[in-house]
Protein backbone atom coordinates (compact mmCIF):
# COMPACT_ATOMS: atom_id res chain seq x y z
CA UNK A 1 46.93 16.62 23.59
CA UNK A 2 45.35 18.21 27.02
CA UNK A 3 42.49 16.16 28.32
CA UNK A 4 40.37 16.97 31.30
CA UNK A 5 41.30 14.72 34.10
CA UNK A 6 43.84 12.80 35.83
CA UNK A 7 44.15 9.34 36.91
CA UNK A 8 42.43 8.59 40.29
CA UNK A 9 44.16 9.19 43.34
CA UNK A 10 44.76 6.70 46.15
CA UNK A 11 41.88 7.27 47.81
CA UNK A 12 39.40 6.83 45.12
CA UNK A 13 40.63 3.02 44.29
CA UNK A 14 38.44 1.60 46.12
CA UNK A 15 35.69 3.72 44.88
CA UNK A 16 36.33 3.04 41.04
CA UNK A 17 36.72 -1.05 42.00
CA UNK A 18 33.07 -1.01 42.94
CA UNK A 19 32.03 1.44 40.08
CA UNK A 20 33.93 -0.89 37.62
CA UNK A 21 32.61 -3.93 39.50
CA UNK A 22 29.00 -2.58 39.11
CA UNK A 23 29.47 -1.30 35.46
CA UNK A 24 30.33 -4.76 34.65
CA UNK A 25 27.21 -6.28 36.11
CA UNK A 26 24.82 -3.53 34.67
CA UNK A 27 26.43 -4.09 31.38
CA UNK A 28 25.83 -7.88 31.69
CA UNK A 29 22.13 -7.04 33.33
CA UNK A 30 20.79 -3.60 31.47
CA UNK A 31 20.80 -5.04 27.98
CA UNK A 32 18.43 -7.99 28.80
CA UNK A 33 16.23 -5.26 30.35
CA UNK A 34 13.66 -5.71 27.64
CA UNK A 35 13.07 -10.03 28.44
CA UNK A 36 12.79 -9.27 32.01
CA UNK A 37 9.82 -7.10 31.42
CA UNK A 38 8.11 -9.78 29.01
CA UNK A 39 8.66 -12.17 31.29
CA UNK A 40 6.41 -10.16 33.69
CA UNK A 41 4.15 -9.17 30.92
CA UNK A 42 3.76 -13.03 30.84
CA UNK A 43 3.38 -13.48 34.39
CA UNK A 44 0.92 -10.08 34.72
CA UNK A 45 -1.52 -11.51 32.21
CA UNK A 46 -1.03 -15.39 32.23
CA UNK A 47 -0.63 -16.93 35.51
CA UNK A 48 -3.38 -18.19 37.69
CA UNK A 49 -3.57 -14.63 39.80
CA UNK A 50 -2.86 -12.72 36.57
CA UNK A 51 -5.42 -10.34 34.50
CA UNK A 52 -6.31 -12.83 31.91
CA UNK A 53 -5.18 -16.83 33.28
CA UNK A 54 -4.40 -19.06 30.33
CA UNK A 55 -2.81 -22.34 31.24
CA UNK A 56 -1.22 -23.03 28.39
CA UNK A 57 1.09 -19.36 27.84
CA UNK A 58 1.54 -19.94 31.34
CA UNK A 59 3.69 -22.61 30.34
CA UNK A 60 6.30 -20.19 29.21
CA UNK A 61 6.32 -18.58 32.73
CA UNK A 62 8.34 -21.19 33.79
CA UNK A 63 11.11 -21.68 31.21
CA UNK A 64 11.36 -18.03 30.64
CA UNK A 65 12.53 -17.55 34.27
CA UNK A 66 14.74 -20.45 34.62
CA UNK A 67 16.11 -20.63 31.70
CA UNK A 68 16.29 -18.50 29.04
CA UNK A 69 17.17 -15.45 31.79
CA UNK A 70 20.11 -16.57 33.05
CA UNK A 71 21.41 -18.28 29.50
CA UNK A 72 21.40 -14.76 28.09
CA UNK A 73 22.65 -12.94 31.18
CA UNK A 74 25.71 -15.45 30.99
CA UNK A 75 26.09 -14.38 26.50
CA UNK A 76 26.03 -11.31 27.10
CA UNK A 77 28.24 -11.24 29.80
CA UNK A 78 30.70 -13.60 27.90
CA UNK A 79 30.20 -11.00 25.01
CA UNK A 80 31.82 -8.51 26.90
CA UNK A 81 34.59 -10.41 27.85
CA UNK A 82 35.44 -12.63 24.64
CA UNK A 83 33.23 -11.44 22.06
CA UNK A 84 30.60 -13.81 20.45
CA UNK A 85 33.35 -16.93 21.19
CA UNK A 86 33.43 -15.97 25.07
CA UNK A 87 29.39 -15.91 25.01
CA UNK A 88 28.59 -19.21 23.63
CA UNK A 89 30.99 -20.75 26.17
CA UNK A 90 29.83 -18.98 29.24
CA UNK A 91 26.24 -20.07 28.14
CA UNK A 92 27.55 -23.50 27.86
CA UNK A 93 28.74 -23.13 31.13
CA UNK A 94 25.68 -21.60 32.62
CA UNK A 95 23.88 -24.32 31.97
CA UNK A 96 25.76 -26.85 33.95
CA UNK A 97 25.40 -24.32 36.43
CA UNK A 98 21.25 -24.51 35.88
CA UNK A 99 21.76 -28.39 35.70
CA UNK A 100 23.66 -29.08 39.25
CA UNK A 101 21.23 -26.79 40.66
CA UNK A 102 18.27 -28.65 39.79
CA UNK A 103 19.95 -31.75 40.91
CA UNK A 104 20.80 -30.28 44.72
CA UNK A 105 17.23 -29.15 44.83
CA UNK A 106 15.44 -32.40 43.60
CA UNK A 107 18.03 -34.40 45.75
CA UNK A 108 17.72 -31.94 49.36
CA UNK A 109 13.47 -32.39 48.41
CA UNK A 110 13.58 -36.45 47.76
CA UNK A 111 15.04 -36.42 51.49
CA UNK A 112 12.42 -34.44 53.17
CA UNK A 113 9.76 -36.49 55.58
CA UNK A 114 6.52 -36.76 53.97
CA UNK A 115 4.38 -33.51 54.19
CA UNK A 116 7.33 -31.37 54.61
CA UNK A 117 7.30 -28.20 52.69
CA UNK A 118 9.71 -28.61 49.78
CA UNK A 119 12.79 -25.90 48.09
CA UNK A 120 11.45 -24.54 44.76
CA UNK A 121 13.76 -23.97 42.16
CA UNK A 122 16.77 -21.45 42.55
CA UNK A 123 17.06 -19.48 39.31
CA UNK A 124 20.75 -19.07 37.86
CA UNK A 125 21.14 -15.42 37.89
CA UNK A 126 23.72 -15.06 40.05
CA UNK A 127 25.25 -18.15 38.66
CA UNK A 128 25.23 -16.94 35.30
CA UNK A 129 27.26 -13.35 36.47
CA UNK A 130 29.66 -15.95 38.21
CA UNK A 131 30.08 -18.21 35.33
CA UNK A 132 30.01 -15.50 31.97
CA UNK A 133 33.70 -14.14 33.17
CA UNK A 134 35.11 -16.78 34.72
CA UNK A 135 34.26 -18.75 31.07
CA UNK A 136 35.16 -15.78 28.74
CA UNK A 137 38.28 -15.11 30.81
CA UNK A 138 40.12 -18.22 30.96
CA UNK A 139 38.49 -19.39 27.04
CA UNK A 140 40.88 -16.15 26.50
CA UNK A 141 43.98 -17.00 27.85
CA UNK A 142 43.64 -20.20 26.55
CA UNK A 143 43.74 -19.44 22.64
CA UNK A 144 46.05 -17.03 23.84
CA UNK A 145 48.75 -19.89 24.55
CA UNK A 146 48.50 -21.34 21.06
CA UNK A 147 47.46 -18.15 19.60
CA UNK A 148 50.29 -18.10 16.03
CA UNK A 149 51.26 -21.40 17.15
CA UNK A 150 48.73 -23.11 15.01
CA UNK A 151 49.29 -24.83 11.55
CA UNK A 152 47.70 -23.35 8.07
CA UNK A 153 44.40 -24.77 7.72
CA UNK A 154 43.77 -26.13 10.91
CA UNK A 155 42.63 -23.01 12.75
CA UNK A 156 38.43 -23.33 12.36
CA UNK A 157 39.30 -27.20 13.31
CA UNK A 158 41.77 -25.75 16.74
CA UNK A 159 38.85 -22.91 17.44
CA UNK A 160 35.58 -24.71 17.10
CA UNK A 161 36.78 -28.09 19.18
CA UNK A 162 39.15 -25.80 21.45
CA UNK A 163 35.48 -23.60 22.60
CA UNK A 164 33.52 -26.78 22.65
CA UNK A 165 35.39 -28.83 25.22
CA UNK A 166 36.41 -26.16 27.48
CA UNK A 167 32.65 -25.75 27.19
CA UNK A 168 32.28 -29.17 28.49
CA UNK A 169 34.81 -28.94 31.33
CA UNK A 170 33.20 -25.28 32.61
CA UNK A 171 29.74 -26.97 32.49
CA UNK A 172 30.95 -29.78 34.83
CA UNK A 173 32.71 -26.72 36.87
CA UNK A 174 29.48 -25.22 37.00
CA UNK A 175 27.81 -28.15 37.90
CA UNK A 176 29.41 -28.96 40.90
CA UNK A 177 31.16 -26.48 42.70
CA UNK A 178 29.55 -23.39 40.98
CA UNK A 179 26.16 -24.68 41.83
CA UNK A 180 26.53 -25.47 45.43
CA UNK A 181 27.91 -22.19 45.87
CA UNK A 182 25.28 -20.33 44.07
CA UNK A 183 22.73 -22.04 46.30
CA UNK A 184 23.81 -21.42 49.45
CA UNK A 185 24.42 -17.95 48.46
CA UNK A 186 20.93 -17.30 47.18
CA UNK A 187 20.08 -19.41 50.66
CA UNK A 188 21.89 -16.66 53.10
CA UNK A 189 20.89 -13.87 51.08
CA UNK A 190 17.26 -15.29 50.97
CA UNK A 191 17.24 -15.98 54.92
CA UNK A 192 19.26 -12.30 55.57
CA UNK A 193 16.28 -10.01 53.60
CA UNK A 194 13.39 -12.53 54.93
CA UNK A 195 15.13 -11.74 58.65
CA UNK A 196 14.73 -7.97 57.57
CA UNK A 197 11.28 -8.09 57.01
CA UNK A 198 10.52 -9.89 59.68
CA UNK A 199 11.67 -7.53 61.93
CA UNK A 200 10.26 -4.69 59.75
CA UNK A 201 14.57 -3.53 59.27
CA UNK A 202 13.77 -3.21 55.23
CA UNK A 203 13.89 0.50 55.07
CA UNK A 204 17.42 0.58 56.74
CA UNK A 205 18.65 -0.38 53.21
CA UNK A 206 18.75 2.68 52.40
CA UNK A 207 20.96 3.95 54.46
CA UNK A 208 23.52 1.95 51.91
CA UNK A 209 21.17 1.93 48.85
CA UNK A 210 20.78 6.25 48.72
CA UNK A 211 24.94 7.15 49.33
CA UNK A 212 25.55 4.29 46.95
CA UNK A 213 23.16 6.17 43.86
CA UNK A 214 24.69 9.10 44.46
CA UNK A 215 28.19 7.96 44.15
CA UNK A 216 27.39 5.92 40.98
CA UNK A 217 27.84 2.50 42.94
CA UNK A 218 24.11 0.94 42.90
CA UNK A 219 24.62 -1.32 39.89
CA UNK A 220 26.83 -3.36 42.69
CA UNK A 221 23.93 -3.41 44.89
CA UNK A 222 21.19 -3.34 42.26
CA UNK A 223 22.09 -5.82 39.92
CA UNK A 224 24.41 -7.78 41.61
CA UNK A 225 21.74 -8.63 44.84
CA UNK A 226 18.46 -6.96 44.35
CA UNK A 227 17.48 -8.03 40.98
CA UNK A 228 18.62 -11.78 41.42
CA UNK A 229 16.62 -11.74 44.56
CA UNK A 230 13.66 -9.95 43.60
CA UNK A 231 13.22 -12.02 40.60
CA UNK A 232 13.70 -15.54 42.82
CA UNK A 233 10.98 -13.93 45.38
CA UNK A 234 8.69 -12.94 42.13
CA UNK A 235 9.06 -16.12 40.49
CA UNK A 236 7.44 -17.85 43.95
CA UNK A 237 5.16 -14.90 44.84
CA UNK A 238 4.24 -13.12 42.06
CA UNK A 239 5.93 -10.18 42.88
CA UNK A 240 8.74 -8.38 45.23
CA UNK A 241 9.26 -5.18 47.36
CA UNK A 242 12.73 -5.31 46.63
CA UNK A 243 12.46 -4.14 42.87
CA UNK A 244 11.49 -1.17 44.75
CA UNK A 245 14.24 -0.60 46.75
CA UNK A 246 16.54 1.30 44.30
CA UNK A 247 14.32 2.27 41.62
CA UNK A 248 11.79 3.98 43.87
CA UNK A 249 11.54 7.73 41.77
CA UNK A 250 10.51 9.02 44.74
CA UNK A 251 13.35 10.42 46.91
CA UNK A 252 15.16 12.42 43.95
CA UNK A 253 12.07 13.66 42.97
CA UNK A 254 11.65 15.33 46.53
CA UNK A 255 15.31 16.70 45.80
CA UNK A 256 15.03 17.84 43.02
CA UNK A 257 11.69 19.87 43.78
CA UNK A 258 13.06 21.14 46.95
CA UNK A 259 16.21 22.77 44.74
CA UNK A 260 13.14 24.59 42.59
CA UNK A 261 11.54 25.75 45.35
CA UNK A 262 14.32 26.71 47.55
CA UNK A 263 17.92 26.47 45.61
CA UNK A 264 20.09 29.36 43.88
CA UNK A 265 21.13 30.50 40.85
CA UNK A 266 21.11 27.55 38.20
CA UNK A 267 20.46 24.40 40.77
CA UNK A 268 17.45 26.47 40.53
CA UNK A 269 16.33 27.09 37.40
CA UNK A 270 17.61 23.72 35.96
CA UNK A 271 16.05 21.50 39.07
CA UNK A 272 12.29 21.62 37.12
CA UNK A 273 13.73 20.18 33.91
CA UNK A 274 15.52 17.56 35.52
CA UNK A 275 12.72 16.56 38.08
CA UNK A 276 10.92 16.03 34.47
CA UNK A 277 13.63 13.79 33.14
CA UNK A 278 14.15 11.89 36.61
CA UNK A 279 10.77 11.15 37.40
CA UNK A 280 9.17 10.49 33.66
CA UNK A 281 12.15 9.76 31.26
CA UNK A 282 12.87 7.52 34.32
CA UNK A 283 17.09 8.87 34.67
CA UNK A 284 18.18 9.52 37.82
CA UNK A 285 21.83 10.51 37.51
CA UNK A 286 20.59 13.82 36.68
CA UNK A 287 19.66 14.80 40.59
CA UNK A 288 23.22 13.22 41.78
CA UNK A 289 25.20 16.54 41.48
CA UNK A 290 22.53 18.95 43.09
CA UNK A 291 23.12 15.76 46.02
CA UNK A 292 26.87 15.89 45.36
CA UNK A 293 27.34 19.77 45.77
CA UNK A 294 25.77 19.57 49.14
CA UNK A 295 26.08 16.04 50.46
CA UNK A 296 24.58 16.82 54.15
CA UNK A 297 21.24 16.69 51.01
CA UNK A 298 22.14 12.54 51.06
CA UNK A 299 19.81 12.44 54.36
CA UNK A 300 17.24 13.69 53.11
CA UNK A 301 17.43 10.75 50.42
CA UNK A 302 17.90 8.34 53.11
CA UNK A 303 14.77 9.73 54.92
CA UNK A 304 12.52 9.63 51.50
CA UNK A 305 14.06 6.17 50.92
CA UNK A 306 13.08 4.57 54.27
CA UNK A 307 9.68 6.31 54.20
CA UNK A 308 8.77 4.50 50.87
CA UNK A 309 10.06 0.89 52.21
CA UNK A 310 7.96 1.32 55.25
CA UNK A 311 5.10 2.56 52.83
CA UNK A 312 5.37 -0.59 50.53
CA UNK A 313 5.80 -3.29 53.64
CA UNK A 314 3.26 -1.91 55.63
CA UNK A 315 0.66 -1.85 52.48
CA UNK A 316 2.35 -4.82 50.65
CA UNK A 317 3.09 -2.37 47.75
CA UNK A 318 5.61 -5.16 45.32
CA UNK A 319 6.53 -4.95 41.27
CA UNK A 320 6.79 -7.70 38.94
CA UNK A 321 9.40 -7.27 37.61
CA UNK A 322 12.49 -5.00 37.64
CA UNK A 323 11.30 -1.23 36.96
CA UNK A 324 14.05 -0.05 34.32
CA UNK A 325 14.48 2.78 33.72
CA UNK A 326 13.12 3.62 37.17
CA UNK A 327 10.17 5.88 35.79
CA UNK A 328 6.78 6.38 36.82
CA UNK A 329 5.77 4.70 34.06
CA UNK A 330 7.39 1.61 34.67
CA UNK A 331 7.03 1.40 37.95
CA UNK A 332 3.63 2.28 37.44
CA UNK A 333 3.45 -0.64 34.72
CA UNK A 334 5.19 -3.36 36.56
CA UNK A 335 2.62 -2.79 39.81
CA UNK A 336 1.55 -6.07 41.03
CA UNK A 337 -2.33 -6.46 40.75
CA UNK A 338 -3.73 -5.21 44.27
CA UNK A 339 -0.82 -3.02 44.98
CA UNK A 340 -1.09 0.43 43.04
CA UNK A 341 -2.57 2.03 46.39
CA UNK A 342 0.53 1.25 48.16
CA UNK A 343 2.94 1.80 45.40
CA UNK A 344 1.96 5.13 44.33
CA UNK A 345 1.71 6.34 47.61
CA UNK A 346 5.50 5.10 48.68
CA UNK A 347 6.52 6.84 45.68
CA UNK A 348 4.22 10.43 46.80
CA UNK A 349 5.51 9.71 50.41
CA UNK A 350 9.20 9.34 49.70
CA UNK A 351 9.09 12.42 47.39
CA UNK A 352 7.05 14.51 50.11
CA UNK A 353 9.44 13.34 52.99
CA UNK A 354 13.12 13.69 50.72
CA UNK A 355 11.44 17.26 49.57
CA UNK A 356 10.32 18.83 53.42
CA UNK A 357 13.86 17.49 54.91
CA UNK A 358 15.91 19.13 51.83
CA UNK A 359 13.88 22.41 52.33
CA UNK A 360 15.16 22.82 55.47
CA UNK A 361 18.77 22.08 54.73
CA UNK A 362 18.55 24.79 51.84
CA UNK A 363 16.73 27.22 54.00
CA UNK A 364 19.19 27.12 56.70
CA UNK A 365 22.17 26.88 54.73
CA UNK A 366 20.97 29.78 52.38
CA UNK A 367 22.86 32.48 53.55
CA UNK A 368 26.63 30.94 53.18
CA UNK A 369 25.49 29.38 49.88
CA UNK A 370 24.91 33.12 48.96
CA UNK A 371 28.24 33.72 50.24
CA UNK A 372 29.39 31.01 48.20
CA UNK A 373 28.20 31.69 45.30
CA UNK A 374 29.39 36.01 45.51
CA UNK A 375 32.71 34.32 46.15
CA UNK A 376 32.83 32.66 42.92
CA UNK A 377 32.34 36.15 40.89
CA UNK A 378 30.52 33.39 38.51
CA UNK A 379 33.34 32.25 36.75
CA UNK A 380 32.39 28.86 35.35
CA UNK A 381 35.81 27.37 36.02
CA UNK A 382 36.21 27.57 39.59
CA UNK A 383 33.76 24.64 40.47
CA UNK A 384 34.90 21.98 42.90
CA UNK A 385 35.58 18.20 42.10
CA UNK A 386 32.45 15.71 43.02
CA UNK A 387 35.31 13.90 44.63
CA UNK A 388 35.65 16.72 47.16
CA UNK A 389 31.89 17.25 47.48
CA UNK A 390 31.19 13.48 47.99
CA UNK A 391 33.58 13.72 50.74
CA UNK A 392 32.06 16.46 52.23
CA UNK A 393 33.60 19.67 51.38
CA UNK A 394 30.90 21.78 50.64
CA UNK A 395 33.35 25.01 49.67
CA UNK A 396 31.47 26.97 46.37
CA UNK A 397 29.53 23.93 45.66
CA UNK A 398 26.67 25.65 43.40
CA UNK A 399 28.91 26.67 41.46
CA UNK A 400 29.26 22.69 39.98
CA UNK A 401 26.23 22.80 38.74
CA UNK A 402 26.27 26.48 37.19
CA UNK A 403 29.54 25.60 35.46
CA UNK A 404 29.47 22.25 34.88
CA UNK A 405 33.23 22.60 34.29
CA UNK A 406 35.80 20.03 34.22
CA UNK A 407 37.78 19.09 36.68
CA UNK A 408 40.91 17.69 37.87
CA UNK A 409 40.93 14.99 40.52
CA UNK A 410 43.12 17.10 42.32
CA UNK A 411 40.96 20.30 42.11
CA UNK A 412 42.58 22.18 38.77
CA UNK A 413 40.38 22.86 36.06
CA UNK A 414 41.69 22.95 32.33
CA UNK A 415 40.53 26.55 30.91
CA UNK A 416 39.29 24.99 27.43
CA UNK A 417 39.02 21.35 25.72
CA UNK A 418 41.80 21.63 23.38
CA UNK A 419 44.01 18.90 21.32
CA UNK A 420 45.34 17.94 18.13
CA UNK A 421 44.08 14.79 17.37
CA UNK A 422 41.30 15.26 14.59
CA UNK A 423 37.97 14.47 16.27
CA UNK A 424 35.44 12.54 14.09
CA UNK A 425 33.49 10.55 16.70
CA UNK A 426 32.34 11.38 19.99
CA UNK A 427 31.20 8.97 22.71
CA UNK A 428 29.09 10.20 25.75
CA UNK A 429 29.89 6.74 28.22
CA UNK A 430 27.85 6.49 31.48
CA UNK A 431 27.25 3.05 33.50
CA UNK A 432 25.00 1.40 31.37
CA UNK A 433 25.33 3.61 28.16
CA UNK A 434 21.25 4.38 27.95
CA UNK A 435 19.84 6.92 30.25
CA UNK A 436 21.57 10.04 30.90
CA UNK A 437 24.52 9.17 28.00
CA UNK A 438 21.93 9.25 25.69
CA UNK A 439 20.49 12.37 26.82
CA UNK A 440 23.92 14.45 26.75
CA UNK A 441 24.66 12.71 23.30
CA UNK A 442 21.57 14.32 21.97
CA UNK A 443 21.88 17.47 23.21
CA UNK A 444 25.40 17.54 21.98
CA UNK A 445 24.10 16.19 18.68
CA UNK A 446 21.79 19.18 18.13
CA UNK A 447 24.38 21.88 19.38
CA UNK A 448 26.99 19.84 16.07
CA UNK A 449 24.15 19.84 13.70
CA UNK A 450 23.12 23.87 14.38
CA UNK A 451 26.67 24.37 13.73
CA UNK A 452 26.68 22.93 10.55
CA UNK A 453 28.87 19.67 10.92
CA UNK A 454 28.17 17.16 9.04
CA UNK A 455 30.30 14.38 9.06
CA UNK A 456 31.19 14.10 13.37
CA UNK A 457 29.36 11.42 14.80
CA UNK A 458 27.89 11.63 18.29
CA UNK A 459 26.80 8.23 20.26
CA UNK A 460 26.39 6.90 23.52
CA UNK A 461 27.83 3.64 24.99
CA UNK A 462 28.61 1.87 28.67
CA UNK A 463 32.22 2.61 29.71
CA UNK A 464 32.28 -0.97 29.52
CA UNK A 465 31.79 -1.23 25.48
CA UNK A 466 34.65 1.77 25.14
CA UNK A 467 37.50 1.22 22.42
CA UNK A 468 39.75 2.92 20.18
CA UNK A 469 37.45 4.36 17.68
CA UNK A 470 36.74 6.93 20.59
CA UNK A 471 38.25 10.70 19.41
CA UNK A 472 36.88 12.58 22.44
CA UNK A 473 35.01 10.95 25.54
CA UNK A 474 32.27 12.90 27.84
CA UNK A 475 31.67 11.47 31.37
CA UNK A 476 30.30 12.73 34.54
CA UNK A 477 33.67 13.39 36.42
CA UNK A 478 33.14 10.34 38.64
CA UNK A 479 33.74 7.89 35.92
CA UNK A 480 35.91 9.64 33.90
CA UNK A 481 38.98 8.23 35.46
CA UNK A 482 37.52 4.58 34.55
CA UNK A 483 37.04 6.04 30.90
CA UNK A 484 40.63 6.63 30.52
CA UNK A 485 41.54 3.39 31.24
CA UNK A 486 39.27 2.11 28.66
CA UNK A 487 40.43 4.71 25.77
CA UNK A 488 43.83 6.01 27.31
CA UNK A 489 44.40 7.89 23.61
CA UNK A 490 41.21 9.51 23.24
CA UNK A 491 40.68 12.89 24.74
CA UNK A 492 38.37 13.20 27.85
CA UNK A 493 35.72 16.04 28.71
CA UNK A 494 34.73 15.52 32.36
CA UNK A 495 30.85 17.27 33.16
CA UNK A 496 28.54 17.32 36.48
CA UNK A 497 24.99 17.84 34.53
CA UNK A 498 24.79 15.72 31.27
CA UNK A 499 21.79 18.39 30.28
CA UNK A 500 23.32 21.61 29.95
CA UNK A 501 27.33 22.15 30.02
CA UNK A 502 29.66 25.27 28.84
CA UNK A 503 31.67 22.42 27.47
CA UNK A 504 29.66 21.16 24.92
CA UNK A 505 30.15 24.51 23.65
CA UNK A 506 33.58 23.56 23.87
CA UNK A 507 34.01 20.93 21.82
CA UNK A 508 31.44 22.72 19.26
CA UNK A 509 33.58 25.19 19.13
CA UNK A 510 36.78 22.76 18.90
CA UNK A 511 35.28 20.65 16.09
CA UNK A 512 34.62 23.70 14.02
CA UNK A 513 37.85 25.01 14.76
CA UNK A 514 39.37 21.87 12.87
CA UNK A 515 36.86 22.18 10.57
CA UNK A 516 37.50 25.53 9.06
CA UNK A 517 40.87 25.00 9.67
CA UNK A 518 41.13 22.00 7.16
């Protein structure tokens, strides 16, 4: 069996940590997607600044936030780790966690003078990330010390009272120590962006937040500080500029219209399709490789990025609630009341500003990329790694996107996707196993079912959710080295561009191969 990649050197450890790190909190976060956005449906219509007020559904405001949030953040994380068992304890746990945080609050506001302005509540989110593993995990390798150990007929007795007081001891755990932690996090973190503003630094995030995208490390960043925070800040104001600070559609739009206007050979002729898909469908890994192939393009992202901060703190443009995906639509939908002026235009802004600073690095970089590209003779399998564009090396870098060949991480490229392992189901696996997985897994799914296959099944799941009932994987070629530790058997098909690869043809052309050959 030949597969497409090779384990990560060295140098990209560090790298894949983060990634893995970040997978791990998107996977925890990106499912419970759908109850953030209720919960500021609820707010949006309900509340006493909302559309509609109503006192009594703006009861559920409350509860929604504070509980029921982080209690599912915490299953689902759990989930991951230790199945259903692992998610009922770290939601036990959680909410000691909720518990001793209430306590520190009512107990820090009970010794305030009179007339002194009061803590509200701090909402577990970060607590329940902190407490779903650390439950799961050890609830693991505990029934692993007795796991075979235990008599005939005793095991629902061992497993039910085994979860339920190691439930009881990781609520106290959460209680105390967890809890104090969480809020003085949530206190420097609170005090470090209000600092920011204050001295109108906000769009300097994204000198960190528009690398980080492109390199498929913003769920760290995202979901492991943004939402948390913008969701405490909503919960007291209403709303928060920092659900804008990632999802802002703005920048790769600009990119991705400057490679229409002004790119080569395929970056050009696939950049209006994708600007589509980025800006409506609301996926933006599709603009990372036309960033990737020329990464000097990253500034222009950082410019678009900063403009739209400054546009939303100068105007008070805010969301919500989280924008996910981050399309127009739900940006556009989770707009605090008073603030679509100021939204839309940090979004028009951004694009305007990413798309006039990339025009100029195409323009004056268009003869070598010519060069480039002659160079290449247009062989498909003679693209560079990301790895080597995201460090710089800009060396026949249109021809990534023209190929969208596969790649070793030490620059090779395997001539076809060949092995003979029989291959019945094929996963596309991205961060968070929606967006731009889904889209390659139904493009794939077409090219299968126009070549009359019937019974090969094409899905798409989070590297996280990965497991042996994988035949043949399909990454972009950043994660693909975090795929194989997750199915080390399956085969693995590396791609820059989820929408249009020569190896889907490939594996078409693979699967029938086995096929007629049965």
């Amino acid at each position: 069996m030949t597969t497409t990649s090779t384990p990560a050197a060295g140098g990209n450890t560090v790298r894949v940590g983060v990634q893995r790190f970040g997978t791990f909190l998107s996977g925890m976060i990106m499912p419970n997607i759908p109850a953030l956005i209720a919960w500021g449906i609820f707010t949006a219509f309900f509340i006493e600044a909302g559309f509609t007020p109503n006192a009594d559904l703006s009861t559920i405001v409350g509860p929604f936030i504070h509980y029921l949030l982080p209690l599912i953040i915490a299953y689902t994380g759990g989930t991951i780790v230790y199945g259903v068992r692992g998610g009922v304890v770290a939601s036990i746990a959680t909410m000691g966690a909720i518990a001793g945080s209430d306590l520190l609050i009512a107990n820090f506001n009970a010794s305030l003078p009179e007339g002194a302005d009061q803590l509200g509540q701090v909402h577990m989110f970060i607590g329940a990330m902190i407490m779903a593993p650390l439950a799961a995990y050890t609830m693991k390798w505990l029934d692993s010390l007795w796991e075979g150990k235990i008599k005939a007929g005793f095991e629902m007795l061992v497993n039910m009272f085994s979860a339920g007081i190691w439930g009881f001891v990781m609520a106290i755990v959460g209680f105390y120590p967890i809890a104090w932690l969480v809020n003085g996090l949530m206190e420097i973190l609170s005090n470090a962006v209000n600092w920011l503003v204050e001295l109108n630094l906000l769009p300097l995030t994204s000198i960190l937040i528009e690398p980080a995208k492109v390199l498929f490390l913003n769920n760290a960043i995202n979901h492991g500080v943004l939402t948390p925070l913008g969701v405490q800040q909503a919960a007291e104001d209403g709303s928060s500029i920092l659900f804008l600070l990632e999802a802002n559609p703005g920048p790769g739009l600009g990119l991705l219209l400057a490679f229409a206007f002004f790119g080569l050979g395929a970056a050009r002729a696939s950049a209006p399709g994708a600007a589509l898909i980025q800006f409506v469908g609301g996926i933006h890994e599709v603009y990372f490789p036309y960033a990737l192939m020329k990464p000097i393009l990253i500034l222009a992202l950082i410019g678009g990025g900063m403009t739209g901060v400054t546009t939303n703190m100068l105007l008070g443009g805010a969301l919500r609630a989280p924008a996910a995906p981050g399309s127009i639509i739900a940006v556009l939908a989770q707009t605090a009341s008073g603030a679509y002026v100021a939204v839309i235009l940090s979004v028009i802004l951004s694009a305007a500003v990413t798309f006039v600073i990339a025009a100029l690095i195409l323009r004056a970089s268009r003869k070598r990329d010519l060069a480039a590209m002659a160079a290449t003779d247009d062989a498909f399998g003679e693209a560079i790694t990301q790895t080597e564009a995201a460090k710089g090396k800009s060396s026949d870098a249109l021809s990534n996107l023209r190929g969208g060949a596969a790649t070793e991480a030490g620059g090779g490229v395997e001539p076809a996707v060949m092995t003979e392992r029989e291959i019945k189901n094929i996963v596309f696996a991205c961060d968070a196993g929606m967006g731009s997985s889904a889209m390659g897994a139904s493009v794939l799914r077409n090219k299968i079912k126009k070549a009359g296959i019937e019974d090969v099944t094409v899905v798409n799941k989070a590297i996280a959710n990965l497991d042996s009932s994988a035949d043949l994987v399909i990454t972009q070629n950043q994660l693909t080295d975090r795929a194989r530790q997750k199915t080390p058997n399956a085969v693995h098909v590396s791609v820059d561009n989820f929408m249009n690869s020569p190896k889907y043809e490939e594996v078409v052309d693979l699967v029938r191969a086995q096929h007629d050959g049965a």
